[in-house]
C-alpha atoms as a PDB file:
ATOM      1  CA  UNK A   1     130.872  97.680 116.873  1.00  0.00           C
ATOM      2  CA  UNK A   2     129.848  93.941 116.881  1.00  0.00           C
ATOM      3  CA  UNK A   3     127.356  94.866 119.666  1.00  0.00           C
ATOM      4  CA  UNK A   4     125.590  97.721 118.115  1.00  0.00           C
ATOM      5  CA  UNK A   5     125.619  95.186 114.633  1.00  0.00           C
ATOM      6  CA  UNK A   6     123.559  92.683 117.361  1.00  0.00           C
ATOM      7  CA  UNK A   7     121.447  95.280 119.187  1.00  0.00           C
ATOM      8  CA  UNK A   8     120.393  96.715 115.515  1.00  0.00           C
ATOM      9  CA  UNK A   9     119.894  93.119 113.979  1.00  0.00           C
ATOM     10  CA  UNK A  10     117.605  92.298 117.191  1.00  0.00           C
ATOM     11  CA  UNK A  11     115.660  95.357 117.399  1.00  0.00           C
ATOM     12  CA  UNK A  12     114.916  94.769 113.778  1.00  0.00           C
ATOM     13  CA  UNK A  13     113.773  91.213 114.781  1.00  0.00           C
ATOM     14  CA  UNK A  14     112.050  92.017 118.659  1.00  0.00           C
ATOM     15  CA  UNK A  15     109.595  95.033 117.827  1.00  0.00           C
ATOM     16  CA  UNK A  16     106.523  93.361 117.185  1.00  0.00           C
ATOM     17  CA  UNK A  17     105.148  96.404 115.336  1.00  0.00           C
ATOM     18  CA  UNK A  18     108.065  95.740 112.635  1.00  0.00           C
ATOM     19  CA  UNK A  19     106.825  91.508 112.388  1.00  0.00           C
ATOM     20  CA  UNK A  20     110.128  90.483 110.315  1.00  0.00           C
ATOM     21  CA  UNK A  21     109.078  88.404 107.202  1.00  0.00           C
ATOM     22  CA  UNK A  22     110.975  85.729 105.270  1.00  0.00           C
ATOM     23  CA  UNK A  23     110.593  84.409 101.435  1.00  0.00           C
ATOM     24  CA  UNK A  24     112.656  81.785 100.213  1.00  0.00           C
ATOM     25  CA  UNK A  25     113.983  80.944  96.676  1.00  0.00           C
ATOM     26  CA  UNK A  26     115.306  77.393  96.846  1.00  0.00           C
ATOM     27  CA  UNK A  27     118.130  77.302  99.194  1.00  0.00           C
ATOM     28  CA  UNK A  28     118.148  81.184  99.411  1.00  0.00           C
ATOM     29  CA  UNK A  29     116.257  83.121 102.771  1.00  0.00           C
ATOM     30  CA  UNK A  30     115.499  86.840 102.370  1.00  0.00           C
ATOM     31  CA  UNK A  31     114.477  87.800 105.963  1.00  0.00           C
ATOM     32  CA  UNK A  32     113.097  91.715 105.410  1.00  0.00           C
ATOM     33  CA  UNK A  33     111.306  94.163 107.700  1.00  0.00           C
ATOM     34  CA  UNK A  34     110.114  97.683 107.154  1.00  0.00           C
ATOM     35  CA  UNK A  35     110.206  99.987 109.897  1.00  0.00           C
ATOM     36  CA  UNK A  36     110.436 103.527 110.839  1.00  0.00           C
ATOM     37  CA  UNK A  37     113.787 105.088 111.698  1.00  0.00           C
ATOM     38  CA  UNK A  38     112.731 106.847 115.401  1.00  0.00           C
ATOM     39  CA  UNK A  39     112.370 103.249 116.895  1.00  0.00           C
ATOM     40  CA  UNK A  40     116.788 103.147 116.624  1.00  0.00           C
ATOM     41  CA  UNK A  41     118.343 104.090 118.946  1.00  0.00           C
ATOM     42  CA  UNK A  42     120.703 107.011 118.326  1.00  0.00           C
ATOM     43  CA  UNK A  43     124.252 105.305 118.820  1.00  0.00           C
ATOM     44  CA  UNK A  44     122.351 102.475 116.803  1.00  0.00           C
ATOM     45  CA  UNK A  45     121.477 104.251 113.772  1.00  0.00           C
ATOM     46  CA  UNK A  46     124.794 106.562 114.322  1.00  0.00           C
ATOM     47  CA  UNK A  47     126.851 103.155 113.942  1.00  0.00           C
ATOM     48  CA  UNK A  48     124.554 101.910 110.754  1.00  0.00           C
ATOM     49  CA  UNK A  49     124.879 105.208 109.146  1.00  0.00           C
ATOM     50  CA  UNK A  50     121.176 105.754 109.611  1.00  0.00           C
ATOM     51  CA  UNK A  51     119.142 108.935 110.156  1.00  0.00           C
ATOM     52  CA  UNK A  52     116.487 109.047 112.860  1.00  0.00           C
ATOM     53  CA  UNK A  53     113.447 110.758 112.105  1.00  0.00           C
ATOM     54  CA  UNK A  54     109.708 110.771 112.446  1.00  0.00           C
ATOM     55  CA  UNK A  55     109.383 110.953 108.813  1.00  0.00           C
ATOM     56  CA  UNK A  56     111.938 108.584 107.506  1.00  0.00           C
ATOM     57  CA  UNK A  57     111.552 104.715 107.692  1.00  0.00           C
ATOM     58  CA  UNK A  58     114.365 102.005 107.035  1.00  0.00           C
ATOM     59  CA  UNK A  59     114.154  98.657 105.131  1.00  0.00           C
ATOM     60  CA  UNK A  60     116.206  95.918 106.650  1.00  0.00           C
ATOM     61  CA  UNK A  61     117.423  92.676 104.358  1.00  0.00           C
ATOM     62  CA  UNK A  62     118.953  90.053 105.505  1.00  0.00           C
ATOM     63  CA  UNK A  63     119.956  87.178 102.954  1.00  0.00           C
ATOM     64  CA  UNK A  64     120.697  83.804 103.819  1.00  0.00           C
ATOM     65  CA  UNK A  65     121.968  80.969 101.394  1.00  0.00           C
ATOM     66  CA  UNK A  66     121.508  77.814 102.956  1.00  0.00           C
ATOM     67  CA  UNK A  67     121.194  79.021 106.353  1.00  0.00           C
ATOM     68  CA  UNK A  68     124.858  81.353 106.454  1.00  0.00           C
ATOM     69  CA  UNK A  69     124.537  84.520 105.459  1.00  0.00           C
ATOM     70  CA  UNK A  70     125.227  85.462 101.515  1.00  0.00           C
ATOM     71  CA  UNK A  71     126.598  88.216 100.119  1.00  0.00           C
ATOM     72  CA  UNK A  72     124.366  90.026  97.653  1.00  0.00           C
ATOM     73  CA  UNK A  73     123.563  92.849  94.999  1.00  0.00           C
ATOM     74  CA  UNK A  74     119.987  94.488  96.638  1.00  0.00           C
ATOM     75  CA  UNK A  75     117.969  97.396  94.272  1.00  0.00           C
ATOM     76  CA  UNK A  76     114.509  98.754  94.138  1.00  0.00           C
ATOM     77  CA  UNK A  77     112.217 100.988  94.945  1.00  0.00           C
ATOM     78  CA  UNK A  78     109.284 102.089  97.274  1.00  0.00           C
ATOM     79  CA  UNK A  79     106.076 103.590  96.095  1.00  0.00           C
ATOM     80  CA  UNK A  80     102.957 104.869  97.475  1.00  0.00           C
ATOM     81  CA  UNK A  81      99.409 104.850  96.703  1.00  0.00           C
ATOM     82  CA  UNK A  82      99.756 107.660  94.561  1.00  0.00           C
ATOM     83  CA  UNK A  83     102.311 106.227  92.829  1.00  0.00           C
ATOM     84  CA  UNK A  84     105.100 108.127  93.585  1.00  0.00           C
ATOM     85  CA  UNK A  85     107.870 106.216  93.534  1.00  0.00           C
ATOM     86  CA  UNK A  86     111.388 106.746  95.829  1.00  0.00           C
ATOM     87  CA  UNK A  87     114.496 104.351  94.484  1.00  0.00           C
ATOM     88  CA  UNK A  88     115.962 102.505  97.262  1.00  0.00           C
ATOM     89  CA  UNK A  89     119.992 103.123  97.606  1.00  0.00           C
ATOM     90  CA  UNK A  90     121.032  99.771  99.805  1.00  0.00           C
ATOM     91  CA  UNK A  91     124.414 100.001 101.672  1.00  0.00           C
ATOM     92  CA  UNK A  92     125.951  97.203 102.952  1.00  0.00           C
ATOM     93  CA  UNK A  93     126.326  96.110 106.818  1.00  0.00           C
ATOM     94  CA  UNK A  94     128.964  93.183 107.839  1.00  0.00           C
ATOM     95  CA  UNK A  95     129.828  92.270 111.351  1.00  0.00           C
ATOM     96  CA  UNK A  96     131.674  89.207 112.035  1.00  0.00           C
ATOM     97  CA  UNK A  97     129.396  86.849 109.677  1.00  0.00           C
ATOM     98  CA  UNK A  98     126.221  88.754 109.586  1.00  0.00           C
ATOM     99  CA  UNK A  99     125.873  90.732 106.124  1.00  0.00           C
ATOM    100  CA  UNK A 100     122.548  92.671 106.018  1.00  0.00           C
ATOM    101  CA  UNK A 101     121.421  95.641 103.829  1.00  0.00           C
ATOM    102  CA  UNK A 102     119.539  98.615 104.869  1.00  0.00           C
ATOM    103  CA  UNK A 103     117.935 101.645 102.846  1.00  0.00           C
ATOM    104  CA  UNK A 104     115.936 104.960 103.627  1.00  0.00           C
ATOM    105  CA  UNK A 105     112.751 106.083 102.684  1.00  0.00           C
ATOM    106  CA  UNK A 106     110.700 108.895 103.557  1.00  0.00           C
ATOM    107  CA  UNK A 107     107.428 108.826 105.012  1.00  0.00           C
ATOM    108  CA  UNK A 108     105.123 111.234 104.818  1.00  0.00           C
ATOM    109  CA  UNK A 109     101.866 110.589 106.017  1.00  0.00           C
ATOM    110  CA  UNK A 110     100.247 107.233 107.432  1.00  0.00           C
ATOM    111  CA  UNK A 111     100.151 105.174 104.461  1.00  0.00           C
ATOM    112  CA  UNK A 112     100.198 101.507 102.452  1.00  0.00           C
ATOM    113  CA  UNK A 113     103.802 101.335 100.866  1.00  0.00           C
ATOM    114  CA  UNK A 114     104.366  98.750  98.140  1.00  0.00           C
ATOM    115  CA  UNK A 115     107.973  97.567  98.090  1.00  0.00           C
ATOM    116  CA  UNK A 116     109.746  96.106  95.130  1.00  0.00           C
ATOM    117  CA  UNK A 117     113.091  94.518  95.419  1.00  0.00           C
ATOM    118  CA  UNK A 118     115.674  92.610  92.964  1.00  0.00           C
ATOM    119  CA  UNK A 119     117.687  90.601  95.236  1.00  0.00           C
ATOM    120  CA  UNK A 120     120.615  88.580  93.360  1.00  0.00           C
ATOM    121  CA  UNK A 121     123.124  86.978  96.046  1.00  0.00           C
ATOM    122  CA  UNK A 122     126.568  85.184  95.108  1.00  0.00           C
ATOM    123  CA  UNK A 123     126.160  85.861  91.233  1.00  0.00           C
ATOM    124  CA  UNK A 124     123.579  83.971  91.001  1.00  0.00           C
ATOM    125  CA  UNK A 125     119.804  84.201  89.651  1.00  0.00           C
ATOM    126  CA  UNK A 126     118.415  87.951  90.183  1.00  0.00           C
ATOM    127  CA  UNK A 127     114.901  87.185  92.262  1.00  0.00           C
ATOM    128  CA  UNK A 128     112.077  89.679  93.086  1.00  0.00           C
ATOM    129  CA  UNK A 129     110.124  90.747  96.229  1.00  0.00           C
ATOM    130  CA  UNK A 130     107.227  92.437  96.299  1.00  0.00           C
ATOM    131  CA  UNK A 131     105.285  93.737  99.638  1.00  0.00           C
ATOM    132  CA  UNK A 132     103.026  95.805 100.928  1.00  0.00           C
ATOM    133  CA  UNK A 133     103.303  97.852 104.548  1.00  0.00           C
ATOM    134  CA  UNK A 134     101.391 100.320 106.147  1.00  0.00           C
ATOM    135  CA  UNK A 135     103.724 102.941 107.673  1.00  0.00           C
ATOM    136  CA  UNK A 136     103.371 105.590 109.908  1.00  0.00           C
ATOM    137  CA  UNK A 137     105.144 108.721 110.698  1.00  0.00           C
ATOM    138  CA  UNK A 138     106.342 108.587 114.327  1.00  0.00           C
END
């Protein structure tokens, strides 16, 4: 299971279509990328608990308290241009050390997503994260 943690964690990280991004809050790292779900492999997203699919895309969070990895409370929600908006339901993922946290969202169409995110790790101070993607359905 470790492995398929690893091989998730650096596909997330490799694909250069998916260009992982980082914003930091003091001594606290939020690594996130956006991506859509047919780039896993299937014993990949099988062993995340993800669905493939051409029209469903994943958000990946990492966070990182003074370079270890921090345990956190992750919420928000996606919306598109129309402004319909889809509530993000994070589970966690621990292997070993690593913690991350990944969600679904659907994608319907080639489109600019804006991503909102409350991101509150150890009990501490609740910070947001806001970003935009374009997406595409594979």
């Amino acid at each position: 299971m470790h492995r398929i943690a690893l091989l998730f964690i650096a596909l997330c990280l490799s694909l250069p279509a998916l260009a992982e991004r980082k914003q930091s809050f003091g001594d606290l790292d939020v690594h996130y990328s956006a991506f859509n779900s047919s780039f896993l492999q299937p014993e990949i997203a099988a062993a995340a608990g993800l669905s493939r699919s051409k029209t469903q895309g994943v958000l990946n969070i990492a966070v990182l308290k003074a370079g270890h990895p921090a345990a956190a409370v992750v919420s928000g929600e996606v919306r598109n241009l129309l402004g319909q908006i889809h509530n993000l339901r994070f589970k966690q993922v621990s292997e070993g050390e690593a913690i991350y946290y990944v969600a679904q969202f659907p994608i319907e169409q080639q489109e600019m997503l804006r991503f909102s995110l409350q991101i509150q790790a150890d009990g501490g101070n609740t910070h947001s994260l806001d970003f935009n993607q374009e997406l595409f359905p594979d």
